[in-house]
C-alpha atoms as a PDB file:
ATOM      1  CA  UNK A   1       0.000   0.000   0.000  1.00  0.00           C
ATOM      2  CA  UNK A   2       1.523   3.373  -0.982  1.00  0.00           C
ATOM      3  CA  UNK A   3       0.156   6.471   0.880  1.00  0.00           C
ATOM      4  CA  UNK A   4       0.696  10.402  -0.366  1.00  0.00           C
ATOM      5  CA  UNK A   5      -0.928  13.031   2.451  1.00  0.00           C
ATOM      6  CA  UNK A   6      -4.136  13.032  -0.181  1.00  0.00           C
ATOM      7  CA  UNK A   7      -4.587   9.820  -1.528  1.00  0.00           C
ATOM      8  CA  UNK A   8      -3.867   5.639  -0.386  1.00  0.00           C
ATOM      9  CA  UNK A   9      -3.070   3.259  -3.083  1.00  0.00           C
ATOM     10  CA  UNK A  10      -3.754   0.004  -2.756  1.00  0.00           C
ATOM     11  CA  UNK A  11      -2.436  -2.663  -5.618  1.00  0.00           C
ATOM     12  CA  UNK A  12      -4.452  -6.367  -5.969  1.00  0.00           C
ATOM     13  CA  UNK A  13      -1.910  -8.629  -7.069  1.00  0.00           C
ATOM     14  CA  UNK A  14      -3.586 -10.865  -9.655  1.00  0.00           C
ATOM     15  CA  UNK A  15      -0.542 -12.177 -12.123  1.00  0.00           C
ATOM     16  CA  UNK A  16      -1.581 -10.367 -15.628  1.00  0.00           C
ATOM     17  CA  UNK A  17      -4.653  -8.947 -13.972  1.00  0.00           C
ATOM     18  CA  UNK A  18      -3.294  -6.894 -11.426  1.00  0.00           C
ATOM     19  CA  UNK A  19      -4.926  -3.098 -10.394  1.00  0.00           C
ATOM     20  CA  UNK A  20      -4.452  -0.491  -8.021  1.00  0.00           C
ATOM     21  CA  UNK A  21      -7.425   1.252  -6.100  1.00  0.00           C
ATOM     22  CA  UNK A  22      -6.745   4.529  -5.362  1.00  0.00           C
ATOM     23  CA  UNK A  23      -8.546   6.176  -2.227  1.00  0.00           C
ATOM     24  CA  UNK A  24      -8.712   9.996  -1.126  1.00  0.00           C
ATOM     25  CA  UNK A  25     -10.339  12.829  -0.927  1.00  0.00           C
ATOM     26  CA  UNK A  26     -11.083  14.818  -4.578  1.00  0.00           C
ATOM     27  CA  UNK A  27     -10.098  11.947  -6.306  1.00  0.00           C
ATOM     28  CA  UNK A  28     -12.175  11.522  -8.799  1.00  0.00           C
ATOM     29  CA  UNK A  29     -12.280  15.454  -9.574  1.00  0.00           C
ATOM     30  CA  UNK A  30      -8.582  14.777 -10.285  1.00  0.00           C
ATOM     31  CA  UNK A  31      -9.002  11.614 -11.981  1.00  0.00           C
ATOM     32  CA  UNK A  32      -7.123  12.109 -15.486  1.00  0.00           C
ATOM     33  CA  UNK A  33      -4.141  13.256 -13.889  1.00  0.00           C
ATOM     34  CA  UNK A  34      -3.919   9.430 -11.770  1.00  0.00           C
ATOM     35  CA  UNK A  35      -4.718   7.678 -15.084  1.00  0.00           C
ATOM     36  CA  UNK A  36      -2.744   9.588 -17.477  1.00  0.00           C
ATOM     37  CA  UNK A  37       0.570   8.517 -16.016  1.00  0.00           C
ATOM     38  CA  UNK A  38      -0.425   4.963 -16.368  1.00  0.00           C
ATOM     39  CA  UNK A  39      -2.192   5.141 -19.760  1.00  0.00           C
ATOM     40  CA  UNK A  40       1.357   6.466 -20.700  1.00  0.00           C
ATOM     41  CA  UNK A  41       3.587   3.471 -19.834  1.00  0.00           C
ATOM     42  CA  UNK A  42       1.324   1.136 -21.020  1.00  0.00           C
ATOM     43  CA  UNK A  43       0.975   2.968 -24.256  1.00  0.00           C
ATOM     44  CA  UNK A  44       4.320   3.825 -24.502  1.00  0.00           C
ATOM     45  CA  UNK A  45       4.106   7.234 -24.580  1.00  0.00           C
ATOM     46  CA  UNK A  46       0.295   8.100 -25.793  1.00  0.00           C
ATOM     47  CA  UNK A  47      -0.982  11.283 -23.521  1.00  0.00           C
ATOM     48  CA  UNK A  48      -5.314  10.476 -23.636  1.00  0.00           C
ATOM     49  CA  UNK A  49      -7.023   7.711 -24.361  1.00  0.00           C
ATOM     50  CA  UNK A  50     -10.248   5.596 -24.672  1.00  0.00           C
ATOM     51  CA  UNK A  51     -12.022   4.787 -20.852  1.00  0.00           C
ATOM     52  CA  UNK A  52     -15.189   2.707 -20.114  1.00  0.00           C
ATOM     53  CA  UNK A  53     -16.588   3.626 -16.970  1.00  0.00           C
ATOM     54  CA  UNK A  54     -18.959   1.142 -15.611  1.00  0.00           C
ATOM     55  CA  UNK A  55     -20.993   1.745 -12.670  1.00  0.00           C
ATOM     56  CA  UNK A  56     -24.528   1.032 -10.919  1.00  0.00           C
ATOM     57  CA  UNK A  57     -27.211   3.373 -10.881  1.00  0.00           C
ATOM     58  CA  UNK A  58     -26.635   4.198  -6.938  1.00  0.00           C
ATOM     59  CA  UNK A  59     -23.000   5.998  -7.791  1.00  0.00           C
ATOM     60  CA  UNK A  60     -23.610   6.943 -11.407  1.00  0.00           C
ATOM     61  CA  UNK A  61     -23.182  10.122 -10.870  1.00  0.00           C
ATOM     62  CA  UNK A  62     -19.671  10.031  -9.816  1.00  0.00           C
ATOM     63  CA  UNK A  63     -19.234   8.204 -13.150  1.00  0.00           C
ATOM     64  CA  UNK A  64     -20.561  11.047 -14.920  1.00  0.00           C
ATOM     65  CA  UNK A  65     -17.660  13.595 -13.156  1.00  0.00           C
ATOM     66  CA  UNK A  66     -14.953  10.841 -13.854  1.00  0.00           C
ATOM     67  CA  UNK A  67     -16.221  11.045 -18.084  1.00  0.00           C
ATOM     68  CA  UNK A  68     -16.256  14.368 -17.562  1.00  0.00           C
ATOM     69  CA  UNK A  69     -12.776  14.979 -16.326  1.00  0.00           C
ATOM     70  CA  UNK A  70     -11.456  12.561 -18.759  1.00  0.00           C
ATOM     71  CA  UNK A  71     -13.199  14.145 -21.657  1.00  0.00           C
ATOM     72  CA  UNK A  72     -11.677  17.486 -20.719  1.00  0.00           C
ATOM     73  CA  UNK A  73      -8.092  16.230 -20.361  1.00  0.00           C
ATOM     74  CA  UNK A  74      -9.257  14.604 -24.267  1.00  0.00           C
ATOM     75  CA  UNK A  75      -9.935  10.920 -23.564  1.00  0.00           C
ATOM     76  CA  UNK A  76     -12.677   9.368 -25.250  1.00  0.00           C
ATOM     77  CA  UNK A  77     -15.594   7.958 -22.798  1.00  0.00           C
ATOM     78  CA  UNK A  78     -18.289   5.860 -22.774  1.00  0.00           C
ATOM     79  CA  UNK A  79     -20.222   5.256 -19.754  1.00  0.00           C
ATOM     80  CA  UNK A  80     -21.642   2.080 -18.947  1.00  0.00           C
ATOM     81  CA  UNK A  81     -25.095   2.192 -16.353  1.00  0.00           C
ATOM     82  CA  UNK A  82     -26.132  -1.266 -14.946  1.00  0.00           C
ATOM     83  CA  UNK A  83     -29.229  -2.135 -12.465  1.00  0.00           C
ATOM     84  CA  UNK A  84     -28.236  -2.102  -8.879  1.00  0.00           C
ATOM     85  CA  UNK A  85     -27.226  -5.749  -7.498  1.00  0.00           C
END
């Protein structure tokens, strides 16, 4: 687990399917500066990409501020809305 004074980050080890989980306050208002770094390294050196954001209805509006932060830094978004449960 890797802690800044904002934000905890917390990687699941899962061989090829590994993913961190990043916790803290305003993050999801600062969203496409987290997941530009990493787009970058895995793209080898791309600056925006593509992003599915899938959520429930309960939190769907949280998805709707992550699409829009990621649109403005020039990702391309498509949100995804499933039925609670």
């Amino acid at each position: 687990m890797a802690a800044d004074s904002e934000r905890v980050t917390v990687h699941v080890s899962l061989a090829e399917r590994s993913y961190d989980i990043v916790i803290g306050d305003g993050v999801l208002l600062r969203i496409a500066e987290i997941v530009t770094p990493w787009y970058e390294r895995l793209s080898r050196g791309g600056t925006a990409g593509r992003a599915a954001i899938i959520t429930d209805q309960h939190v769907a509006v949280h998805a709707r501020t992550v699409a829009n932060r990621l649109s403005t830094a020039g990702w391309e978004t498509v949100q995804i809305v499933l039925e609670p449960g």
